[in-house]
PDB file of N, CA and C in Angstrom:
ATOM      1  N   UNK A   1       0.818  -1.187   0.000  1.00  0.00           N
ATOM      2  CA  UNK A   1       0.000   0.000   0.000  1.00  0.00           C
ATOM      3  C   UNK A   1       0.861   1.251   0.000  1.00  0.00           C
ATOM      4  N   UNK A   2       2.162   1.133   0.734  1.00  0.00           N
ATOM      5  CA  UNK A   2       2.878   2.306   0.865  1.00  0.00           C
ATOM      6  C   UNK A   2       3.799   2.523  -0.814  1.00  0.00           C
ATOM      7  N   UNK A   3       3.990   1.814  -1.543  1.00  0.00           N
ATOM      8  CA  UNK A   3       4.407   1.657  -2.609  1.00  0.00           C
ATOM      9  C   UNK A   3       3.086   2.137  -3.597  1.00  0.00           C
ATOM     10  N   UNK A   4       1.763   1.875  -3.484  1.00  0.00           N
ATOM     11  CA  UNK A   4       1.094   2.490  -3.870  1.00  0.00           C
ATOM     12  C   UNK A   4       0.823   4.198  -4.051  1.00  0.00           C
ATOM     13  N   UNK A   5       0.842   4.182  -2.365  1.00  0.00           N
ATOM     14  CA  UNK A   5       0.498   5.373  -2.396  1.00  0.00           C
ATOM     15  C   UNK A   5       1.912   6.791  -3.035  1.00  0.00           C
ATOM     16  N   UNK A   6       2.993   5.939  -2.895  1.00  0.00           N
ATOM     17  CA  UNK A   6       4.494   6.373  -3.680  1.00  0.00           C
ATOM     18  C   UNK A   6       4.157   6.778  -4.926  1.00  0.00           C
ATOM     19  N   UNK A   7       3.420   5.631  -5.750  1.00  0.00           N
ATOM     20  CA  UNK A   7       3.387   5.485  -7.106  1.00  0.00           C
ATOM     21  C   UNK A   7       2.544   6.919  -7.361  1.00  0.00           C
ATOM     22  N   UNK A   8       1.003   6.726  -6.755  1.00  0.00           N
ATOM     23  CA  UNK A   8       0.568   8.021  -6.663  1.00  0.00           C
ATOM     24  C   UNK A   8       1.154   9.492  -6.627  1.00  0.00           C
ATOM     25  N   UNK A   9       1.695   9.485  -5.620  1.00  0.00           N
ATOM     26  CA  UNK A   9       2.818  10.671  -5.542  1.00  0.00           C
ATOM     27  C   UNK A   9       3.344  11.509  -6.406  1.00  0.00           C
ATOM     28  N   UNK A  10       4.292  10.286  -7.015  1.00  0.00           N
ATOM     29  CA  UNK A  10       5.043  10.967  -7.969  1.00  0.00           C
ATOM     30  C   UNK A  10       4.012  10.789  -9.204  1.00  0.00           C
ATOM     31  N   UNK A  11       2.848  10.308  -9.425  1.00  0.00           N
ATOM     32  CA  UNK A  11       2.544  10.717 -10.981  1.00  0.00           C
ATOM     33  C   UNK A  11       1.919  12.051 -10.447  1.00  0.00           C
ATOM     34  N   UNK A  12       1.324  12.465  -9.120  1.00  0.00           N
ATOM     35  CA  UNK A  12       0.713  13.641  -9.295  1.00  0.00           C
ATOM     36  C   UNK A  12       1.426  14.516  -9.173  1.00  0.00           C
ATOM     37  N   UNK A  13       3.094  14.538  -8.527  1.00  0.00           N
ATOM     38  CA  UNK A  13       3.388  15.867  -8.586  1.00  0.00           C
ATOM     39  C   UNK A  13       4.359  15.979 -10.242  1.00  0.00           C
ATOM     40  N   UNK A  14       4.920  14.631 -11.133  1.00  0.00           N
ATOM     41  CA  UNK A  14       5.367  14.532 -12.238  1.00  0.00           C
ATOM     42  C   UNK A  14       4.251  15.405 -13.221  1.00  0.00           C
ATOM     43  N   UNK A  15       2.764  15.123 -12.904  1.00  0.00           N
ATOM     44  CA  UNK A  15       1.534  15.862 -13.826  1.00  0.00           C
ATOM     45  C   UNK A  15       1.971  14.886 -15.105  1.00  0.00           C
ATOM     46  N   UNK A  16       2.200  15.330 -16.351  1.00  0.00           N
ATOM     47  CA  UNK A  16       2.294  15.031 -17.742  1.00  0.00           C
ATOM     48  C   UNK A  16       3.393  14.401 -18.200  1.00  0.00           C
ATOM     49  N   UNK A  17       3.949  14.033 -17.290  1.00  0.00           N
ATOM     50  CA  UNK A  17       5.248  13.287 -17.695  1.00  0.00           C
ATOM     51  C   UNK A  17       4.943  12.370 -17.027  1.00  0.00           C
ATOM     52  N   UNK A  18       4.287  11.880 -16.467  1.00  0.00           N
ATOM     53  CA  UNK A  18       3.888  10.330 -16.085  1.00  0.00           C
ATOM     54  C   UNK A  18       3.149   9.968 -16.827  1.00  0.00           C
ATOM     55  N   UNK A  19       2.230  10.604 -18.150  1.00  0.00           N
ATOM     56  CA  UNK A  19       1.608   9.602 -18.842  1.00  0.00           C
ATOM     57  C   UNK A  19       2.390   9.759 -20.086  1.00  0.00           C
ATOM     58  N   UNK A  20       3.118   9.695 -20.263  1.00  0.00           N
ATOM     59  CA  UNK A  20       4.231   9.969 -21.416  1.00  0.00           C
ATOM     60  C   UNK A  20       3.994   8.433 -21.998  1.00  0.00           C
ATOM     61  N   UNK A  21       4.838   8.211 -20.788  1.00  0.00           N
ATOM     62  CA  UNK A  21       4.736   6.365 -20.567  1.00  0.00           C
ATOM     63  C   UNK A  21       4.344   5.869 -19.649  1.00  0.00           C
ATOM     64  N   UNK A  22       3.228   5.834 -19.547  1.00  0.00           N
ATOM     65  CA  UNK A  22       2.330   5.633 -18.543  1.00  0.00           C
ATOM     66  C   UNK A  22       2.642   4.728 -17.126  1.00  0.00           C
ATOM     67  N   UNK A  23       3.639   5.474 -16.947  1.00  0.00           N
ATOM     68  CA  UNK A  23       4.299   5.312 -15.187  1.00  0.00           C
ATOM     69  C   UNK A  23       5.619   6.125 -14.957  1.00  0.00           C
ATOM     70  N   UNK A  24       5.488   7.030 -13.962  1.00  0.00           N
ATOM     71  CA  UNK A  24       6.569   7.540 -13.465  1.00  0.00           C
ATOM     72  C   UNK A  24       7.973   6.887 -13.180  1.00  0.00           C
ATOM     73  N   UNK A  25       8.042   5.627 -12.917  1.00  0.00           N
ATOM     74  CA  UNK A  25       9.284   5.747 -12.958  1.00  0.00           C
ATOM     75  C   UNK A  25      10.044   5.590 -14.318  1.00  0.00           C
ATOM     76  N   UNK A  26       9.881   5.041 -14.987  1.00  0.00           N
ATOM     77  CA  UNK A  26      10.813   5.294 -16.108  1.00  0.00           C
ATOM     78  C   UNK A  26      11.288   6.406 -16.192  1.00  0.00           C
ATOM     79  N   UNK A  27      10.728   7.698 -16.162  1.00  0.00           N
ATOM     80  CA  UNK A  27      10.602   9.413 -16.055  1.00  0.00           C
ATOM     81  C   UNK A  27      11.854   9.838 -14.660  1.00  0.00           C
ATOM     82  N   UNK A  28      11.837   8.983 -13.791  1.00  0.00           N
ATOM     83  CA  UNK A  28      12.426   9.022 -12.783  1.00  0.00           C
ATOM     84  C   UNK A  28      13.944   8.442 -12.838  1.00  0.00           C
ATOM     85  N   UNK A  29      13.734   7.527 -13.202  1.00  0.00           N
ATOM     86  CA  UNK A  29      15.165   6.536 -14.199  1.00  0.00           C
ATOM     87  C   UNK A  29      15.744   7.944 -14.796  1.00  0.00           C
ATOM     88  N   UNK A  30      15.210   8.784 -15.666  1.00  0.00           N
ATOM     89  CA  UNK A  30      15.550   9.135 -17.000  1.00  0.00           C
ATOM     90  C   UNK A  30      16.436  10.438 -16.172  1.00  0.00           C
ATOM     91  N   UNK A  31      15.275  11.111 -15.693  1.00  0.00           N
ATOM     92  CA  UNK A  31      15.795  12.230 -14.353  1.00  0.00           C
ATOM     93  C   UNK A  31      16.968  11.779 -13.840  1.00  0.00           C
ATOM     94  N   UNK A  32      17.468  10.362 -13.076  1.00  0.00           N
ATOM     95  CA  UNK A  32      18.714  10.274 -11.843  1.00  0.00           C
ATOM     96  C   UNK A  32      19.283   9.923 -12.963  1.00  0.00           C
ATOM     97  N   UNK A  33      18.861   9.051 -14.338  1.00  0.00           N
ATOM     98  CA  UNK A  33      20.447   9.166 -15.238  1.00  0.00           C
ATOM     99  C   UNK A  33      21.209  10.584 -15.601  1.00  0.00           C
ATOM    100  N   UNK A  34      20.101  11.414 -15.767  1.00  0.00           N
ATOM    101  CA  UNK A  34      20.847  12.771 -16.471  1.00  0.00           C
ATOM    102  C   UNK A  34      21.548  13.533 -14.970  1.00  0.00           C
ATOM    103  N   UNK A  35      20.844  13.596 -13.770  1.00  0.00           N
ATOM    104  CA  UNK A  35      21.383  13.960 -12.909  1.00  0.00           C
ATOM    105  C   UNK A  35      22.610  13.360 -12.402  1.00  0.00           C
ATOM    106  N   UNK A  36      22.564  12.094 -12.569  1.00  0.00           N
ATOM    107  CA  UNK A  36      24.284  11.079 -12.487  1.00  0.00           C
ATOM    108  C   UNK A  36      25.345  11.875 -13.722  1.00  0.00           C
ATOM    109  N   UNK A  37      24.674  11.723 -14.918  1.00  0.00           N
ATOM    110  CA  UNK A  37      25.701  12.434 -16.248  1.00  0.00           C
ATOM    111  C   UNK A  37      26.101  13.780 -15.901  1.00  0.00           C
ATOM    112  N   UNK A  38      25.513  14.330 -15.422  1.00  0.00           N
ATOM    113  CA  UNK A  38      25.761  15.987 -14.937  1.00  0.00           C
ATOM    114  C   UNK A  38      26.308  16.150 -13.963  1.00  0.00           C
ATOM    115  N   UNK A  39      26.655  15.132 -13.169  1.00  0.00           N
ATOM    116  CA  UNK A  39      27.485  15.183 -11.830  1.00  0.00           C
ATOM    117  C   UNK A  39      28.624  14.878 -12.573  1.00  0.00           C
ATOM    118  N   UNK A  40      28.837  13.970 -13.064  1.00  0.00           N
ATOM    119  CA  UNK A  40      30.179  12.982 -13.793  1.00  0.00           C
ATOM    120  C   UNK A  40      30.935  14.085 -13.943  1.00  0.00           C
ATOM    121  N   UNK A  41      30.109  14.831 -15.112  1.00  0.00           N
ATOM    122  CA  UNK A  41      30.746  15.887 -16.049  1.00  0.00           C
ATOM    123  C   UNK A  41      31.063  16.975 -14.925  1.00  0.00           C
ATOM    124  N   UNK A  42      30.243  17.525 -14.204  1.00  0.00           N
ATOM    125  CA  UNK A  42      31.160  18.652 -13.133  1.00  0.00           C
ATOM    126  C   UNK A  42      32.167  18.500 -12.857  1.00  0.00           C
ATOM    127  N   UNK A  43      32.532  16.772 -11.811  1.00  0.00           N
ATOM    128  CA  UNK A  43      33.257  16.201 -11.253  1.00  0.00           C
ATOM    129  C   UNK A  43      34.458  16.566 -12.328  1.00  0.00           C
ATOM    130  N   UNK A  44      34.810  16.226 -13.490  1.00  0.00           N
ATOM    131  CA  UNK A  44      35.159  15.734 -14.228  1.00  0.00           C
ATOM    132  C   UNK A  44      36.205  17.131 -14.776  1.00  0.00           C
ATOM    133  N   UNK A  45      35.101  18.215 -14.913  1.00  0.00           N
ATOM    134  CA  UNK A  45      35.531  19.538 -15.066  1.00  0.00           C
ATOM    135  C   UNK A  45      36.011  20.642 -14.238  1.00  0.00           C
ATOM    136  N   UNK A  46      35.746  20.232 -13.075  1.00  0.00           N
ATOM    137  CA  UNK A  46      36.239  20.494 -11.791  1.00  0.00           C
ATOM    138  C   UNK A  46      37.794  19.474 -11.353  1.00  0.00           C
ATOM    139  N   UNK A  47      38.132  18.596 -11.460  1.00  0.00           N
ATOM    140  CA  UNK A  47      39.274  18.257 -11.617  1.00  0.00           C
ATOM    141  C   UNK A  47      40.243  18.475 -12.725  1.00  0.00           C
ATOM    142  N   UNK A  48      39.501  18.978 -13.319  1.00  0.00           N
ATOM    143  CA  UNK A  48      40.374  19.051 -14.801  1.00  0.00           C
ATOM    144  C   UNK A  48      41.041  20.892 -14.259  1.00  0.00           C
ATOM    145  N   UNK A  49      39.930  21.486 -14.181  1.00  0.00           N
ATOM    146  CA  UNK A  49      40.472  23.201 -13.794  1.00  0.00           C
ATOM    147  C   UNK A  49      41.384  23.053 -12.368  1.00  0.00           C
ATOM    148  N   UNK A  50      41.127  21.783 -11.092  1.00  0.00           N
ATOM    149  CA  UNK A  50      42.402  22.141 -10.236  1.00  0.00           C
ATOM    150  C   UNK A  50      43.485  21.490 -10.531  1.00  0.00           C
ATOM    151  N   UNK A  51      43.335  20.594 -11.461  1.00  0.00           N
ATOM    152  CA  UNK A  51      44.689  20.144 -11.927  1.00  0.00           C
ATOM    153  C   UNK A  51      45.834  21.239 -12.733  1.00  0.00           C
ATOM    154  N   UNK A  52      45.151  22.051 -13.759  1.00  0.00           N
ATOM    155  CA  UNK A  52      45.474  23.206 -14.008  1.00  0.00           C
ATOM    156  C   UNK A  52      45.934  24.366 -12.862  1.00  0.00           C
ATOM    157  N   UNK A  53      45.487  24.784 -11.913  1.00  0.00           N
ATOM    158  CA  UNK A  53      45.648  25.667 -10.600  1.00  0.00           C
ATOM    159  C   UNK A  53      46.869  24.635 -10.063  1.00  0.00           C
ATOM    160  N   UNK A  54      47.031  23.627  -9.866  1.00  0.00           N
ATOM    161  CA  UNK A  54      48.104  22.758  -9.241  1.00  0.00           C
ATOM    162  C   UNK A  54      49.362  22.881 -10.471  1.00  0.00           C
ATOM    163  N   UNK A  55      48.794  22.633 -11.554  1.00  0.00           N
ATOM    164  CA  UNK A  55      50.247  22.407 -12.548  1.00  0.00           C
ATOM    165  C   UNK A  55      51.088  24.097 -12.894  1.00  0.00           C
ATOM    166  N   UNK A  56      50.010  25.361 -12.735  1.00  0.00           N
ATOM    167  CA  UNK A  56      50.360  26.468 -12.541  1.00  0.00           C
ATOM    168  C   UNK A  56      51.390  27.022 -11.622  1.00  0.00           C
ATOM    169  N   UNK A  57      50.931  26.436 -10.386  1.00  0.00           N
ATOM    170  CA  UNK A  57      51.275  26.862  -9.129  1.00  0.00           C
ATOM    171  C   UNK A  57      52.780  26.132  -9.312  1.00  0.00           C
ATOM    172  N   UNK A  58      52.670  25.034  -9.244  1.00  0.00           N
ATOM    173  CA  UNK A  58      53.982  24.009  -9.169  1.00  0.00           C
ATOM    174  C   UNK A  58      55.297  24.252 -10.024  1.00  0.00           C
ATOM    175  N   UNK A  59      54.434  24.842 -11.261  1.00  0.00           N
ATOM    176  CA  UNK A  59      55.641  25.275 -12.441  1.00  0.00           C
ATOM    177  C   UNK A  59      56.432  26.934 -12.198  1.00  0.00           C
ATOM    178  N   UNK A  60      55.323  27.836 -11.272  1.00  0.00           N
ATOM    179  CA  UNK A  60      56.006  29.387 -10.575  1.00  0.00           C
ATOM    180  C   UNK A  60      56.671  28.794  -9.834  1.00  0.00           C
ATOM    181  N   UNK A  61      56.549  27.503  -8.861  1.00  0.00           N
ATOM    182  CA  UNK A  61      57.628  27.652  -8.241  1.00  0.00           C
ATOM    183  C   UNK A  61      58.930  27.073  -8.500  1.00  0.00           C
ATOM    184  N   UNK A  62      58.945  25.844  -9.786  1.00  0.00           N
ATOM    185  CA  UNK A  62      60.562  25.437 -10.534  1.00  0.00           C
ATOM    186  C   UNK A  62      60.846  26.761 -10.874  1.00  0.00           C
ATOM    187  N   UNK A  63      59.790  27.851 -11.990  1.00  0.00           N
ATOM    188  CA  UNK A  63      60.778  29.420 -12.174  1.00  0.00           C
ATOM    189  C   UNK A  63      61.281  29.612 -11.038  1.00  0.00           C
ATOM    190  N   UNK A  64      60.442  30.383 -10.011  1.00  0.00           N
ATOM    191  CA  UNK A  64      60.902  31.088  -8.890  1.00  0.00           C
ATOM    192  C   UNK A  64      62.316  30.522  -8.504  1.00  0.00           C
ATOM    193  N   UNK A  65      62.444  29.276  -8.279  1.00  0.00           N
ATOM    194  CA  UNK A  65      63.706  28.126  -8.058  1.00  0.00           C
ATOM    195  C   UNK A  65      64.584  28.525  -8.659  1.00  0.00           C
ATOM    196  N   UNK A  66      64.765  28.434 -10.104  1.00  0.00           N
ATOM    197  CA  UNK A  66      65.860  28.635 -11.150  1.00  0.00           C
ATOM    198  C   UNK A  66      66.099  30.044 -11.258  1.00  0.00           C
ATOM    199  N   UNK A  67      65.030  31.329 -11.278  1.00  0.00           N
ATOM    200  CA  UNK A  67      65.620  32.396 -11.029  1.00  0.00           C
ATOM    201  C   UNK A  67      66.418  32.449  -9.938  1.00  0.00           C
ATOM    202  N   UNK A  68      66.477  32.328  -9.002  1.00  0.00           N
ATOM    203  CA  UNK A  68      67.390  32.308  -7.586  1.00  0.00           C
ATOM    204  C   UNK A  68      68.462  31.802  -7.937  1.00  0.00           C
ATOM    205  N   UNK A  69      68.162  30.523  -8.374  1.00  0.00           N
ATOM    206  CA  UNK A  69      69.594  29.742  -8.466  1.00  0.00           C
ATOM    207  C   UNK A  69      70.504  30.626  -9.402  1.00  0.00           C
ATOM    208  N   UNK A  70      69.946  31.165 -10.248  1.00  0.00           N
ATOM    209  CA  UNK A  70      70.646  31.897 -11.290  1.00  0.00           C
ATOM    210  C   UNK A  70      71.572  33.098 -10.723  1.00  0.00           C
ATOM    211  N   UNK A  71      70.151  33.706 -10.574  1.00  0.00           N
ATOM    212  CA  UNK A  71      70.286  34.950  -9.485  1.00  0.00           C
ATOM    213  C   UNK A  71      71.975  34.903  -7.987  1.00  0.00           C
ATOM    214  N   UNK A  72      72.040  34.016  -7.898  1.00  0.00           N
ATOM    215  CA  UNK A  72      72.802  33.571  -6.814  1.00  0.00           C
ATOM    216  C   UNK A  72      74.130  33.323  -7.519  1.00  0.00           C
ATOM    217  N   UNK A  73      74.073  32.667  -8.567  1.00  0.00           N
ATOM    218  CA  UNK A  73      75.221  32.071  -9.151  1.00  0.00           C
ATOM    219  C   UNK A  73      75.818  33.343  -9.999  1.00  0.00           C
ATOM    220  N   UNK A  74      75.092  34.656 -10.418  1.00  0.00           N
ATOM    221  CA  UNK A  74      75.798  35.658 -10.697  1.00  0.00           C
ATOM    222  C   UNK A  74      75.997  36.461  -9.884  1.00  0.00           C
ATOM    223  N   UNK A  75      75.842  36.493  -8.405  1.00  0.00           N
ATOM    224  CA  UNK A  75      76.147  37.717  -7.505  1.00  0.00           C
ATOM    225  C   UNK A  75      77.727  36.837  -7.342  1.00  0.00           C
ATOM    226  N   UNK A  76      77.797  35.453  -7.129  1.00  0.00           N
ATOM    227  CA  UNK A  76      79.045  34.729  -6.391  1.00  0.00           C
ATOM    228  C   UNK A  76      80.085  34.987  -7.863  1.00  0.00           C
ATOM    229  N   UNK A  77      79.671  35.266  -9.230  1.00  0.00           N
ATOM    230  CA  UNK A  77      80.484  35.024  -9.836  1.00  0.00           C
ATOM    231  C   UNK A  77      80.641  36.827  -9.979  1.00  0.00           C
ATOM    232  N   UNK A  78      79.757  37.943  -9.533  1.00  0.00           N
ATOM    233  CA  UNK A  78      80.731  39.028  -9.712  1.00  0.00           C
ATOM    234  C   UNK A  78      81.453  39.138  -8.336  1.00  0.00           C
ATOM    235  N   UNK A  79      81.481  38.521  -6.943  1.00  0.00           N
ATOM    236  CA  UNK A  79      81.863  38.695  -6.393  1.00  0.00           C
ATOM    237  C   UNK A  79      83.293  38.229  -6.624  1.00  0.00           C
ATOM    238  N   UNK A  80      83.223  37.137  -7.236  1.00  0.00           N
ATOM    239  CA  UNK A  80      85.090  35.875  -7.242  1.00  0.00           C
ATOM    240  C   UNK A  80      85.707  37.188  -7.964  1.00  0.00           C
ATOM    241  N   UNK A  81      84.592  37.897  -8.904  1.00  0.00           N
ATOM    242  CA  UNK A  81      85.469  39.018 -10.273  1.00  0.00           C
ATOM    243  C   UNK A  81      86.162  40.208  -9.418  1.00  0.00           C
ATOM    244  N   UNK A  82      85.132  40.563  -8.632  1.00  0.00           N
ATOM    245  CA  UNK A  82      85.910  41.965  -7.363  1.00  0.00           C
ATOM    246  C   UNK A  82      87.235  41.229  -6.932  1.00  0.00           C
ATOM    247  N   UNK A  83      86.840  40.201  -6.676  1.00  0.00           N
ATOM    248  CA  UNK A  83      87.924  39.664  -5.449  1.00  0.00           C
ATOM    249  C   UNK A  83      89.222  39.500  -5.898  1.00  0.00           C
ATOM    250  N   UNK A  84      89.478  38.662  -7.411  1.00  0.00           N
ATOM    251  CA  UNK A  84      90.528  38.084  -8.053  1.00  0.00           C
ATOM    252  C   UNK A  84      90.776  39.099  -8.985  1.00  0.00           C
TER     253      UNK A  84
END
């Protein structure tokens, strides 16, 4: 009866899309597939943009790295030049 009164439910608050095919759930199926596909795809696009923010971040800091190192290796080499 409680499965009944379910069934009820959703064709009355579905209205016209329960007699499509004359029972809501298929309609309901169709709904949590596209709502599953549309999660996927966020998920999907949302890892894709912080992977980008991570591969950004990670690559300023090898520059930042190699400028220094650089940076460092010409103060020591005008210093050896004052010195010698």
């Amino acid at each position: 009866m409680l499965v009944l009164q379910r069934a009820t439910l959703v064709n009355r608050v579905l209205g016209k899309y329960s007699y499509v095919s004359g029972s809501a759930f298929p309609v309901l199926f169709t709904f949590s597939r596209n709502a599953m596909d549309n999660a996927s795809k966020n998920a999907s696009d949302m890892i894709g943009s912080l992977q980008m923010k991570y591969n950004r971040g990670r690559q300023a800091a090898i520059t930042n790295e190699l400028v220094d190192i650089r940076y460092h290796y010409l103060v020591c080499r005008c210093v050896l030049w004052l010195v010698f």
